[in-house]
Protein backbone atom coordinates (compact mmCIF):
# COMPACT_ATOMS: atom_id res chain seq x y z
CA UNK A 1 0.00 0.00 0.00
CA UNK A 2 1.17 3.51 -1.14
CA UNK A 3 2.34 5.60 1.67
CA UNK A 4 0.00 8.86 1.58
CA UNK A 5 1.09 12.22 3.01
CA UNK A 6 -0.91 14.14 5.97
CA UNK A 7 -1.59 17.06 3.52
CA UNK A 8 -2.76 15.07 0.83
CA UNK A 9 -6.17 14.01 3.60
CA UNK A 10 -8.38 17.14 2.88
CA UNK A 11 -10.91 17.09 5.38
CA UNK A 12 -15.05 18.73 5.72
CA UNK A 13 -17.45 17.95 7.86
CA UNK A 14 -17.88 14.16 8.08
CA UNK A 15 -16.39 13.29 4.67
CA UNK A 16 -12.07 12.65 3.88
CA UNK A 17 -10.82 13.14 0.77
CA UNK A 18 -7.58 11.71 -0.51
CA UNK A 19 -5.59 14.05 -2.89
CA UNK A 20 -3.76 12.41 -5.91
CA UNK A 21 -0.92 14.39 -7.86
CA UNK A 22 1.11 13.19 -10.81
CA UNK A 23 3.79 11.98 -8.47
CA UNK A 24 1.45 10.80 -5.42
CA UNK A 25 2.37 7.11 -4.22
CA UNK A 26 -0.90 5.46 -3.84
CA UNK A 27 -2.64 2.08 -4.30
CA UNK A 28 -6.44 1.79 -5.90
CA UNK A 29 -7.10 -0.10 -2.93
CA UNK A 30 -6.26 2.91 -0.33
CA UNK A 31 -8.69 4.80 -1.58
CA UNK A 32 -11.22 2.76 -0.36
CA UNK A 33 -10.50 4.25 3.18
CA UNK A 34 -11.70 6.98 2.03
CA UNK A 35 -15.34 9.30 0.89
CA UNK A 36 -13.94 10.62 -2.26
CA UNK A 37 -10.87 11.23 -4.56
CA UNK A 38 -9.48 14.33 -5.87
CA UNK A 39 -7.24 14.29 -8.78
CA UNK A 40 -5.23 17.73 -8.99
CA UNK A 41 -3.13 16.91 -12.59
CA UNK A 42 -2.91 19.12 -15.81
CA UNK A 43 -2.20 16.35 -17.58
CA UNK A 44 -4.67 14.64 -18.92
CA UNK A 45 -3.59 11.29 -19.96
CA UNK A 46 -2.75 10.54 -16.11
CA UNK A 47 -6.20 11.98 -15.14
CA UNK A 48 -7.51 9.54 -17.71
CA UNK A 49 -5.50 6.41 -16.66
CA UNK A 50 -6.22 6.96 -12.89
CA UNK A 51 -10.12 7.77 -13.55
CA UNK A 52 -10.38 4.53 -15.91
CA UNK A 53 -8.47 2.46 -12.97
CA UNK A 54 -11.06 3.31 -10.40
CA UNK A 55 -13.96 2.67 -12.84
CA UNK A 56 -12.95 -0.59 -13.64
CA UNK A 57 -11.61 -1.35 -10.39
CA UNK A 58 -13.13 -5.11 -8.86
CA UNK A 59 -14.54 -3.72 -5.66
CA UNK A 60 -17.63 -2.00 -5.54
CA UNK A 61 -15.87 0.34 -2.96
CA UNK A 62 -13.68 1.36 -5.26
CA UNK A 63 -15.16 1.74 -8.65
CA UNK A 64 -17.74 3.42 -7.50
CA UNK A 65 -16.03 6.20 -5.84
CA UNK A 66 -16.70 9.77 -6.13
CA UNK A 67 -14.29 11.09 -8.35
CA UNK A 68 -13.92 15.63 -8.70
CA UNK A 69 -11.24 17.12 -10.17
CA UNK A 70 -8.93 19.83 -8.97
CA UNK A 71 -8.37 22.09 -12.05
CA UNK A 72 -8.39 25.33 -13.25
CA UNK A 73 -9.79 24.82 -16.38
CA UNK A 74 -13.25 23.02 -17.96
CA UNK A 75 -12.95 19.13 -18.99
CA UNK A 76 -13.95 18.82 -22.29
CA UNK A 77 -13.05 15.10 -23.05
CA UNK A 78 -16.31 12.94 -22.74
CA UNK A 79 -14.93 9.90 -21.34
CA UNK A 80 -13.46 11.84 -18.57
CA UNK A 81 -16.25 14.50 -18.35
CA UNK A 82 -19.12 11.52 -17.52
CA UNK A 83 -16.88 9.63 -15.49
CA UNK A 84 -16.08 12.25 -13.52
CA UNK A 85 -18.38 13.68 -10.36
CA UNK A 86 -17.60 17.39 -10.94
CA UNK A 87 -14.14 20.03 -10.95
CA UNK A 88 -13.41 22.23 -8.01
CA UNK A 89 -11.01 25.02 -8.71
CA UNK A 90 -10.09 25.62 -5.12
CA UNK A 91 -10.13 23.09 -1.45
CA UNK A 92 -12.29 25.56 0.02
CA UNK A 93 -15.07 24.61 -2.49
CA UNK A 94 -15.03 21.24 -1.01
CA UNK A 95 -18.09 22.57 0.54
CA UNK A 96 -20.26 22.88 -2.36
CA UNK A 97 -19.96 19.07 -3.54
CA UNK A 98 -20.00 17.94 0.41
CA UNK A 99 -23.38 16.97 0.02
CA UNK A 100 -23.37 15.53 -3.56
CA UNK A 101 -20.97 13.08 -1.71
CA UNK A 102 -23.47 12.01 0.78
CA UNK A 103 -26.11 12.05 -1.67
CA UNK A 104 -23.59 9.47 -3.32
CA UNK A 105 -22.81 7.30 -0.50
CA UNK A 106 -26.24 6.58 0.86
CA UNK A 107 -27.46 5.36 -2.86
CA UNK A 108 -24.92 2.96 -2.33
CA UNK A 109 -25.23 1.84 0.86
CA UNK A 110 -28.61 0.75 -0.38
CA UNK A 111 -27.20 -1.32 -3.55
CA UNK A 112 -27.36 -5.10 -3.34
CA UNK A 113 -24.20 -6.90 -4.96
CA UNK A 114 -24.05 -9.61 -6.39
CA UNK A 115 -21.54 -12.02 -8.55
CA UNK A 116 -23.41 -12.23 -11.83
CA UNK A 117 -23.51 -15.37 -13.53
CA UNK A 118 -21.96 -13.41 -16.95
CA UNK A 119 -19.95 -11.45 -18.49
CA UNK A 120 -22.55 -9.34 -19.96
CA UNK A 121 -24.48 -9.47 -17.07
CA UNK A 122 -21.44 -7.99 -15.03
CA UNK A 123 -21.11 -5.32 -17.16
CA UNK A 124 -24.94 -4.49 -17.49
CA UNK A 125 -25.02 -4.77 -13.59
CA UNK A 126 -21.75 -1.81 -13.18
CA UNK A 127 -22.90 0.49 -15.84
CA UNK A 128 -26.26 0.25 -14.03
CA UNK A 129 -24.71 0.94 -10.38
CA UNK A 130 -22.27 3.65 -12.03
CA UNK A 131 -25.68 5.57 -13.49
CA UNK A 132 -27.69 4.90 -10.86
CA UNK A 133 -25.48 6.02 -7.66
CA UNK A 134 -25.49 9.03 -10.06
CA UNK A 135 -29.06 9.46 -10.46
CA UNK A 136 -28.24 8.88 -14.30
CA UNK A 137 -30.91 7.61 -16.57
CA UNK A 138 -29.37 8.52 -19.73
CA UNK A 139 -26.55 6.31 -21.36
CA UNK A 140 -25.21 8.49 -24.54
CA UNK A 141 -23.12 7.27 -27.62
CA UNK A 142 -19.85 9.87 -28.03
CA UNK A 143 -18.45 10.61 -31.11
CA UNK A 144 -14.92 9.81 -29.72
CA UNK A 145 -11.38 9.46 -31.46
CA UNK A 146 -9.71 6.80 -29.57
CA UNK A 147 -12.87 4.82 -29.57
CA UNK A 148 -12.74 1.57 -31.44
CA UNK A 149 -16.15 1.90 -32.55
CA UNK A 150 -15.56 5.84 -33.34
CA UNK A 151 -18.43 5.58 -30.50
CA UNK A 152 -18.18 5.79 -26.54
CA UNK A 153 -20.87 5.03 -23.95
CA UNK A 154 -18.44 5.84 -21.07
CA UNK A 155 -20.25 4.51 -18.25
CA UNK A 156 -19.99 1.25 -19.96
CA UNK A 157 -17.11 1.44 -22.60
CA UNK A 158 -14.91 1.63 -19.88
CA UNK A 159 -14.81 -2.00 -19.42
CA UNK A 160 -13.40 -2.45 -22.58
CA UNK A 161 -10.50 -2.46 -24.45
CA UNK A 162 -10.93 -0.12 -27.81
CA UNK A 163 -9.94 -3.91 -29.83
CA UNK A 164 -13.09 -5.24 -27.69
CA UNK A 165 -15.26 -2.58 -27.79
CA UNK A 166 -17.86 -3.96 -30.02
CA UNK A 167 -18.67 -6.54 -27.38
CA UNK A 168 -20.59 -3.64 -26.06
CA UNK A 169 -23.28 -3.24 -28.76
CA UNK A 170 -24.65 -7.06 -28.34
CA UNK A 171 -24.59 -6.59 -24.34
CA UNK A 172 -26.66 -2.97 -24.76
CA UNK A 173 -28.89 -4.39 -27.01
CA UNK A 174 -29.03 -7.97 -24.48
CA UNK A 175 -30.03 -4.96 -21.67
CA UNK A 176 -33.17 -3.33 -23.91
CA UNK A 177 -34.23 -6.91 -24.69
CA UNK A 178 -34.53 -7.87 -20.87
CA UNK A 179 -36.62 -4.20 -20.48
CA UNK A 180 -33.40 -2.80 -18.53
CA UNK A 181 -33.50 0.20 -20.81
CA UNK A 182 -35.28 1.56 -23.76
CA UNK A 183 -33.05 3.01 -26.91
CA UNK A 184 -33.28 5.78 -29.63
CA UNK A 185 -31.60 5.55 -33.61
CA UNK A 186 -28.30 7.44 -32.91
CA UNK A 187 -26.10 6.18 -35.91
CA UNK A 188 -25.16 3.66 -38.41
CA UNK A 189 -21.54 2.57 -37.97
CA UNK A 190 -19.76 -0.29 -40.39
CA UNK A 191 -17.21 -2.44 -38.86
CA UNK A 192 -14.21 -4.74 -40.24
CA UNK A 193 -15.22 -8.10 -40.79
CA UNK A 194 -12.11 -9.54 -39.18
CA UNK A 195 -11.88 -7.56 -36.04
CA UNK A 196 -14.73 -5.74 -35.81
CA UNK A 197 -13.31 -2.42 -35.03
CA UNK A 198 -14.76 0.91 -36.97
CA UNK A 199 -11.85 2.80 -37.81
CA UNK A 200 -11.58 2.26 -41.33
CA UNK A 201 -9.49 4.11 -44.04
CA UNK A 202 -11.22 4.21 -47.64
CA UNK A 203 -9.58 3.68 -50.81
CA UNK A 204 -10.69 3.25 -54.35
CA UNK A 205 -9.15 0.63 -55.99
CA UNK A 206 -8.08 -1.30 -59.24
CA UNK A 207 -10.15 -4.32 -60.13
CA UNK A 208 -7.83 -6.14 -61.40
CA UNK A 209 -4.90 -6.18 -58.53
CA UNK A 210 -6.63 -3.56 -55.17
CA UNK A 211 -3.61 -1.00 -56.21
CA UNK A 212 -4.84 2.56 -55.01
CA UNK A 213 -1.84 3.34 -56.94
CA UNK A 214 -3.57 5.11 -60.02
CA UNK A 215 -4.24 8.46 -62.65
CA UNK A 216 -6.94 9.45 -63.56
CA UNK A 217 -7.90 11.64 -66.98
CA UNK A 218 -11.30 12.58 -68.90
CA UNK A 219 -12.83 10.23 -71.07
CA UNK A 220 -14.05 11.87 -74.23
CA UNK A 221 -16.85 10.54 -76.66
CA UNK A 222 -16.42 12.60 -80.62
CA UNK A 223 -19.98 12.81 -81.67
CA UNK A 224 -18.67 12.61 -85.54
CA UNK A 225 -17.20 9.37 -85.89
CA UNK A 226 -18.09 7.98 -82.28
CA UNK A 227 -14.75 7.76 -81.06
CA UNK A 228 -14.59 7.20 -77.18
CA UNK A 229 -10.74 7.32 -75.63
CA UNK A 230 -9.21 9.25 -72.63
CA UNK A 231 -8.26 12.61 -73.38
CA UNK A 232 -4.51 12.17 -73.71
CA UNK A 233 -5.26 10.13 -76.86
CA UNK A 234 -6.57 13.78 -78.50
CA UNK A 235 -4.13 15.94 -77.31
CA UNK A 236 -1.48 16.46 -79.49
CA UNK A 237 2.50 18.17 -78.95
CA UNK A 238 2.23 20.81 -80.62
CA UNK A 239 -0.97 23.07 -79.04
CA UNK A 240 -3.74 22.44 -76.54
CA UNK A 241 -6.26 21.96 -79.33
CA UNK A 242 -7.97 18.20 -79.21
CA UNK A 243 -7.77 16.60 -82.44
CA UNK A 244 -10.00 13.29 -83.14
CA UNK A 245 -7.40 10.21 -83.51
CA UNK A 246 -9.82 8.25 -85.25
CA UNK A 247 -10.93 11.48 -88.14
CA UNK A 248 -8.26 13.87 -87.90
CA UNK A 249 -10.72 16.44 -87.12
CA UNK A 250 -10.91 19.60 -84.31
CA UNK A 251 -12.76 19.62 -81.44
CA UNK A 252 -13.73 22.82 -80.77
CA UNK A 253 -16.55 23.24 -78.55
CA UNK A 254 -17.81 20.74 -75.75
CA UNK A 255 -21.59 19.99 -75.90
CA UNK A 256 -21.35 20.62 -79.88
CA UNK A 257 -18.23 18.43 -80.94
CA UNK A 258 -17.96 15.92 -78.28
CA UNK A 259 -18.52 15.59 -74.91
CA UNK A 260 -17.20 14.36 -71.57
CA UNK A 261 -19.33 11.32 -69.62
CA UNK A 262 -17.10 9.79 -67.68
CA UNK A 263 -13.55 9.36 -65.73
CA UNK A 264 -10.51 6.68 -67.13
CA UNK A 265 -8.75 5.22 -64.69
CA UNK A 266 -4.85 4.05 -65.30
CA UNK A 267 -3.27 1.68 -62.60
CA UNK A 268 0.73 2.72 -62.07
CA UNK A 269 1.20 -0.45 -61.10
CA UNK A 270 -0.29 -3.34 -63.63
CA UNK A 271 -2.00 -0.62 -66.57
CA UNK A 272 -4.72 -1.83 -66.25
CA UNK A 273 -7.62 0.72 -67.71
CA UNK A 274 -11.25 1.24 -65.87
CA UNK A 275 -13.95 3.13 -65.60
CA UNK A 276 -15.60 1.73 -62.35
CA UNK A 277 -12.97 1.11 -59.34
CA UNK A 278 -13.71 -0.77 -56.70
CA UNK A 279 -13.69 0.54 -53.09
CA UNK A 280 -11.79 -0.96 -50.22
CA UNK A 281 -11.62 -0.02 -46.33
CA UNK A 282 -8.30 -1.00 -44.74
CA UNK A 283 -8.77 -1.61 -40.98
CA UNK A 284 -6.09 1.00 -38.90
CA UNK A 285 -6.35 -1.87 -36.11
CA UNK A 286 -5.77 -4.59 -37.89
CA UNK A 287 -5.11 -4.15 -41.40
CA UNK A 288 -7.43 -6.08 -42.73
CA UNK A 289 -8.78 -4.56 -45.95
CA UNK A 290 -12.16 -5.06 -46.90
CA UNK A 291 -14.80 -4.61 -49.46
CA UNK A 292 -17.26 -2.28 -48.73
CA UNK A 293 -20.19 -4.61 -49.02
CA UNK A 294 -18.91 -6.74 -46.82
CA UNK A 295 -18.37 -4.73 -43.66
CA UNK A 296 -20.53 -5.19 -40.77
CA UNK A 297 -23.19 -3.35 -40.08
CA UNK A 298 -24.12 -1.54 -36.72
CA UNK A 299 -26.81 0.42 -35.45
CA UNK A 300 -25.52 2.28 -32.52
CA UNK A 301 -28.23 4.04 -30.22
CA UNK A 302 -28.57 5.97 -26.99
CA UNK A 303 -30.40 3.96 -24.11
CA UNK A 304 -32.70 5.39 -21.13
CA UNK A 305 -32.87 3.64 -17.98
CA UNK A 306 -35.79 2.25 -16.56
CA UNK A 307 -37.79 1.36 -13.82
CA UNK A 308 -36.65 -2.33 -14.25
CA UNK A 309 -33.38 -1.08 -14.94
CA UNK A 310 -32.78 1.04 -12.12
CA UNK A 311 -33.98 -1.85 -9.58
CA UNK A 312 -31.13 -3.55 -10.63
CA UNK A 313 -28.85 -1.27 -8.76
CA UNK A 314 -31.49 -2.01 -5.79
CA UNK A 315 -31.73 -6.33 -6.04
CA UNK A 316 -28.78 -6.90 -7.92
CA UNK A 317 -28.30 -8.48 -11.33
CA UNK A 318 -27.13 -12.20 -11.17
CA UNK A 319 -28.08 -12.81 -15.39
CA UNK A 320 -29.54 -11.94 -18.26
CA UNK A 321 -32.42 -14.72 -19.25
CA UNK A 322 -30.12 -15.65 -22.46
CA UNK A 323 -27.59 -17.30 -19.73
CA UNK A 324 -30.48 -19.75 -19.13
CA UNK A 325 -31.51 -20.84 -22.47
CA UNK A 326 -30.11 -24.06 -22.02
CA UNK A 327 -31.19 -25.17 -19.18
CA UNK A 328 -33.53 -28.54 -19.99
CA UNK A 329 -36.95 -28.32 -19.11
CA UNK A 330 -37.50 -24.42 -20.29
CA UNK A 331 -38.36 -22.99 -23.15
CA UNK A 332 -37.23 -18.99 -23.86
CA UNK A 333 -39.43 -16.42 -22.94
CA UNK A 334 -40.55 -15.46 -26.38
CA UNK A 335 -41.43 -18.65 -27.12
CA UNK A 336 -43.26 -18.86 -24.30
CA UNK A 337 -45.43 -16.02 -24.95
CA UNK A 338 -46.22 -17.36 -28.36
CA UNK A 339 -47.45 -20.87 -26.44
CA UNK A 340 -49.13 -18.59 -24.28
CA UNK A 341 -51.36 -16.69 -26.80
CA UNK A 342 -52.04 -20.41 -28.47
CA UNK A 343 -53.14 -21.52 -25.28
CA UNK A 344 -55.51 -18.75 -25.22
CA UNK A 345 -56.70 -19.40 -28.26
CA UNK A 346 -57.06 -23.39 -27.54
CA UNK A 347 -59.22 -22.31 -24.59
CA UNK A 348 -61.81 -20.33 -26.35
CA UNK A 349 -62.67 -23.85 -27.90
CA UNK A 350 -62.49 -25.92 -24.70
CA UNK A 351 -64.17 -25.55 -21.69
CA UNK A 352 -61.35 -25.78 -19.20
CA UNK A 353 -58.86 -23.99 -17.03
CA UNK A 354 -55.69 -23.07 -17.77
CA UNK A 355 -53.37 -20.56 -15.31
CA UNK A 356 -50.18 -18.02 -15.93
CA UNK A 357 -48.23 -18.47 -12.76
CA UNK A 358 -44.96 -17.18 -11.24
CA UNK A 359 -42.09 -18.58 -8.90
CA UNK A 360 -39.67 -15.49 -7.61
CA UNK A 361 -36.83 -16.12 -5.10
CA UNK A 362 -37.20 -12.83 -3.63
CA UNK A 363 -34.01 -12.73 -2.04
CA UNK A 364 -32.57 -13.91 -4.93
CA UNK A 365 -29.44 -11.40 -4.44
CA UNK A 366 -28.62 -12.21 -0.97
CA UNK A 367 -28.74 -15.99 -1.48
CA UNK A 368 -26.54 -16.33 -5.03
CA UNK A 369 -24.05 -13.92 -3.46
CA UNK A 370 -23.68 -16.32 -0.75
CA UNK A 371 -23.93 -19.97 -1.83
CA UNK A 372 -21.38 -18.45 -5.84
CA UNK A 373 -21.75 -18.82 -8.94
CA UNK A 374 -21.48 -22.51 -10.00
CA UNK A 375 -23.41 -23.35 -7.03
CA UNK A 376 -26.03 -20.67 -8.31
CA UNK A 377 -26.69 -23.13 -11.56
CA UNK A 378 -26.74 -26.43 -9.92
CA UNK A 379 -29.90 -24.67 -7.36
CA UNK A 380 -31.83 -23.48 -10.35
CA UNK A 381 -31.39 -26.42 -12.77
CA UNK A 382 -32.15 -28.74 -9.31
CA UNK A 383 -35.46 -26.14 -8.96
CA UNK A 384 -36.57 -26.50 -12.72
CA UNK A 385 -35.94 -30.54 -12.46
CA UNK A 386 -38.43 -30.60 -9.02
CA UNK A 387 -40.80 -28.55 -11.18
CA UNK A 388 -41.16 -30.54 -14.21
CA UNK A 389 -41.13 -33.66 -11.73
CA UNK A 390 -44.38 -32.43 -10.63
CA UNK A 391 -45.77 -30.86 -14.04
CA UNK A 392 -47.15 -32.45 -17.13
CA UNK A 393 -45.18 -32.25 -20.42
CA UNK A 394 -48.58 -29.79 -21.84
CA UNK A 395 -46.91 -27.40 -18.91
CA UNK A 396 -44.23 -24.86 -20.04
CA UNK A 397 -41.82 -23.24 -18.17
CA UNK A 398 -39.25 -19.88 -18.89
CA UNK A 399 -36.88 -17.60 -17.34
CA UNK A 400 -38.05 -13.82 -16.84
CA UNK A 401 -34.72 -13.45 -15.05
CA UNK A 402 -32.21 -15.31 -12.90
CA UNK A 403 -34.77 -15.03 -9.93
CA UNK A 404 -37.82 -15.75 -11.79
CA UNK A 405 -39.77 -18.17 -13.13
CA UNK A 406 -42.97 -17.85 -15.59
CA UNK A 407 -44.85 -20.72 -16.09
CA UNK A 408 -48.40 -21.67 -17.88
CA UNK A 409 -50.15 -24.89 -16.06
CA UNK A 410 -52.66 -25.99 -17.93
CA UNK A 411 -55.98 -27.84 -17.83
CA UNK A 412 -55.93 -27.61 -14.12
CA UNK A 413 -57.85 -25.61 -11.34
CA UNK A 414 -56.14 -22.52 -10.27
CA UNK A 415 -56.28 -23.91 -6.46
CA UNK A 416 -54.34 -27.29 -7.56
CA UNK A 417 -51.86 -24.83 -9.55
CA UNK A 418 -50.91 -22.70 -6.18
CA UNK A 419 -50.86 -26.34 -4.61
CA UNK A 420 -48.40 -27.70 -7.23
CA UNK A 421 -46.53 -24.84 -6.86
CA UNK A 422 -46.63 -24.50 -3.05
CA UNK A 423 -44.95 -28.16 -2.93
CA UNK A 424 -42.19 -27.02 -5.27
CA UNK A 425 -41.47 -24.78 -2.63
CA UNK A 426 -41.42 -27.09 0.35
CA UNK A 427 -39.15 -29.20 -1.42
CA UNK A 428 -36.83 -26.69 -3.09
CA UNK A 429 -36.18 -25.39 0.56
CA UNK A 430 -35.46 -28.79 2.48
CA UNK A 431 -32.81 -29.32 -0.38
CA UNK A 432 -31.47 -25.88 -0.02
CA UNK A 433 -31.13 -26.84 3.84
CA UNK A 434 -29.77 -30.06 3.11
CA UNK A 435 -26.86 -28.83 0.40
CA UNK A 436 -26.71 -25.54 1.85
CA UNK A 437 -26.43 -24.78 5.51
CA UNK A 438 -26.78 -21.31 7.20
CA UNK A 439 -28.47 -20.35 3.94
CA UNK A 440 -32.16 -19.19 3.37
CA UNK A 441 -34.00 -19.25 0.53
CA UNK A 442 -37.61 -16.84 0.31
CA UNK A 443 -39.79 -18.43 -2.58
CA UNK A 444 -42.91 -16.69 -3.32
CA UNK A 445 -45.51 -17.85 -5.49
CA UNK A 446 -48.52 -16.77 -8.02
CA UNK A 447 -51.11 -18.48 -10.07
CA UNK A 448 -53.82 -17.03 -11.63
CA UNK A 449 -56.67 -18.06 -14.32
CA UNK A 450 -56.11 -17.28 -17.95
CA UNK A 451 -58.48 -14.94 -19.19
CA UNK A 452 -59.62 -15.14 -22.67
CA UNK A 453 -61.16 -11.77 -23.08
CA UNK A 454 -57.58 -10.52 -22.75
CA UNK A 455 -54.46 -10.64 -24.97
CA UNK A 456 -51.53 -13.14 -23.80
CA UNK A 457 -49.27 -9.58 -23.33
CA UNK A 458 -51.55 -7.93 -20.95
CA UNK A 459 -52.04 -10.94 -18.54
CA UNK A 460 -48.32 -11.22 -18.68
CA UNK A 461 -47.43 -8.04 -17.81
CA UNK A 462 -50.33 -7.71 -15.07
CA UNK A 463 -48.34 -10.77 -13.81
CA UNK A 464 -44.94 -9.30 -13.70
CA UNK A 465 -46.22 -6.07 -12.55
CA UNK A 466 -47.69 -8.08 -9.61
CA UNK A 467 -44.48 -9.56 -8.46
CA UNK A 468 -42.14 -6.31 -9.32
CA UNK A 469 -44.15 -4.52 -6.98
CA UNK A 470 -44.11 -6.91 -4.45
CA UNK A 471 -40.43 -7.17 -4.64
């Protein structure tokens, strides 16, 4: 651990701040001794390296940090401006962010962490707690240089290497498609096909061997005699007049004699002539070139956090629902709402009962934090195997997330479908207690009659809202 000087704790009020310089000798890890950090550098690419050390630091005490700067001048990069907290141009001002630090803190101190199951899921769950501890809703693409997308989301791009950054797009988009965040059209980006980076340089090419090595001159059509050539093939040594090679005659006057409709292209390198080059992007990362029409596409948006999003922050964020499409015995959740609306439809021609139902571990957070990761699967693959032990094969089962369960029982009274359910329960638990001791799990269960006067979407999300609420 970095040895830290007396005059480098700046003190107010209840809060310590430690003071970094250029030349300070500190660890990432002392800093979590203390309420906030204070960078005082002019130069910016150690501001930048420190402030993308905390942010991707392991330990929520860390990364999450209140960060201000100690300048005397405005920060104008966007990575550092969003990652930042604020710039102070004095100590005494200390006062003025005193309670933007608290405000900080106690957000916080009511997060729930958890080790997510994921890779994306880790990085949807710290972009979420970054935003949130900042009352954020707003995730912004950046136009930004040293981007390897030419694109920067900062709260989250900061997990990534520029080489890796396209990573991102799939795990933003995995985030709107569990209803974490809603998205806007921002841009259309086109990336190599070999690396999948977006800094591309564009060339236009020979045909015949990709030289960019090439002149090009007027092609010239005499209306006469029909003679198409470039225009060297008219020019002659001895004035600038144009004389036809094919008739011997003058050109005199464009639009009368001949005309102009296109470009000739010479290669300096194998002659050959064209008329249509091709076009070619060279990737600046990893030299790859490529043909236009072959680079990969990307839509890149700006994202708004919502309600489900920012609960995240509040319950933590074990998965995403794609890390459970495996899982035997489930089906994914979009299938499962098409089944659903059949079912619907099936029971408008059958007199019978048929129920939407939920199973939630509602502390869900607590209890994969404690009992890890691998430990995590083995519970809800041991959970899914007690269900469909006690279901019929016409019952379907999905993942809404890593702590819940939608399911359709069908053909059955509602009261036997809370019964079914409520032995799942007793069961799941005694195993729980068995594998796992000093560890409690909260199950809480929901089944209600489907309704055919209403569509398969509106039941479902009367049934979600009914458990987000309670949760």
């Amino acid at each position: 651990m970095g040895d830290v000087v007396e005059s480098d704790i700046l003190r107010h009020g209840a809060f310590e701040y430690i003071r970094i310089h250029d030349y300070s000798n500190y660890s990432l890890e002392l800093f979590m001794a203390y309420d906030s950090v204070v960078i005082e550098s002019n130069n910016r690419d150690f501001v930048e390296k420190l402030v993308r050390s905390i942010r991707t630091h392991n330990h929520t005490d860390v990364y999450l940090k209140p960060i201000f700067l100690l300048k005397s001048s405005k920060v104008e990069d966007p990575l550092i401006n969003n990652l930042i907290d604020g710039v102070i141009f004095s100590i005494d001002q200390l006062e003025l962010i005193s309670d933007y630090v608290k405000q900080i803190l106690l957000r916080i101190k009511d997060f729930v962490f958890v080790k997510s199951i994921s890779l994306e899921a880790e990085i949807i769950s710290r972009t979420i707690n970054l935003m949130v501890s900042r009352e954020k809703t707003e995730l912004f693409a950046y136009l930004y240089l040293n981007s390897g997308l030419g694109y920067i989301y900062p709260e989250a791009s900061i997990q990534f290497s520029p080489r890796d950054e396209h990573n991102l797009l799939s795990i933003l988009d995995t985030a709107e498609q569990e209803g974490l965040f809603t998205s806007d059209f921002n841009d259309r980006i086109y990336l190599c096909t070999n690396c999948e980076t977006g800094i591309l340089s564009y060339r236009e090419v020979c045909p015949k061997c990709n030289s960019a090595n090439s002149k090009a001159e007027d092609l010239v059509h005499h209306f006469s005699c029909a003679y198409v050539g470039p225009v060297s093939d008219f020019k002659n040594a001895i004035d600038d007049e144009l004389n036809c090679p094919k008739c011997n005659k003058y050109l005199n006057h464009i639009g009368v004699d001949y005309d102009k409709p296109s470009l000739l292209h010479t290669c300096n390198k194998c002659g050959h002539k064209y008329q249509d080059y091709h076009v070619k992007a060279k990737c600046i990362t990893c030299h790859h070139d490529n043909d236009v029409e072959n680079l990969l596409p990307r839509t890149i948006k700006n994202f708004y956090l919502t309600k489900k999003g920012r609960n995240v922050a509040y319950h933590g964020f074990i998965s995403t629902s794609k890390d459970f499409n495996e899982i035997p015995g489930t089906v994914r959740f979009d299938v499962f709402k098409t089944m659903l609306e059949y079912e619907i439809e099936r029971l408008k021609q059958n007199d019978a009962t048929s129920n939407i139902a939920y199973l939630t571990i509602s502390n869900a957070g607590e209890l994969y934090s404690r009992i890890g990761i691998e430990r995590q699967k083995i519970l809800i693959s041991e959970m899914i195997r007690i269900l469909r032990k006690n279901l019929r094969s016409s019952d379907f089962i999905a993942f809404y997330s890593a702590s819940t369960l939608i399911l359709s029982l069908n053909d059955i009274p509602t009261k036997i479908a809370n019964n079914i359910l409520n032995d799942v329960v007793k069961i799941t638990t005694m195993l729980l207690k068995k594998n796992f001791k000093n560890v409690e799990i909260h199950i809480e269960t929901f089944a209600t009659p489907l309704n055919i006067e209403f569509s398969h979407e509106i039941q479902l999300q009367q049934l979600i809202k009914r458990f987000e609420t309670e949760s």
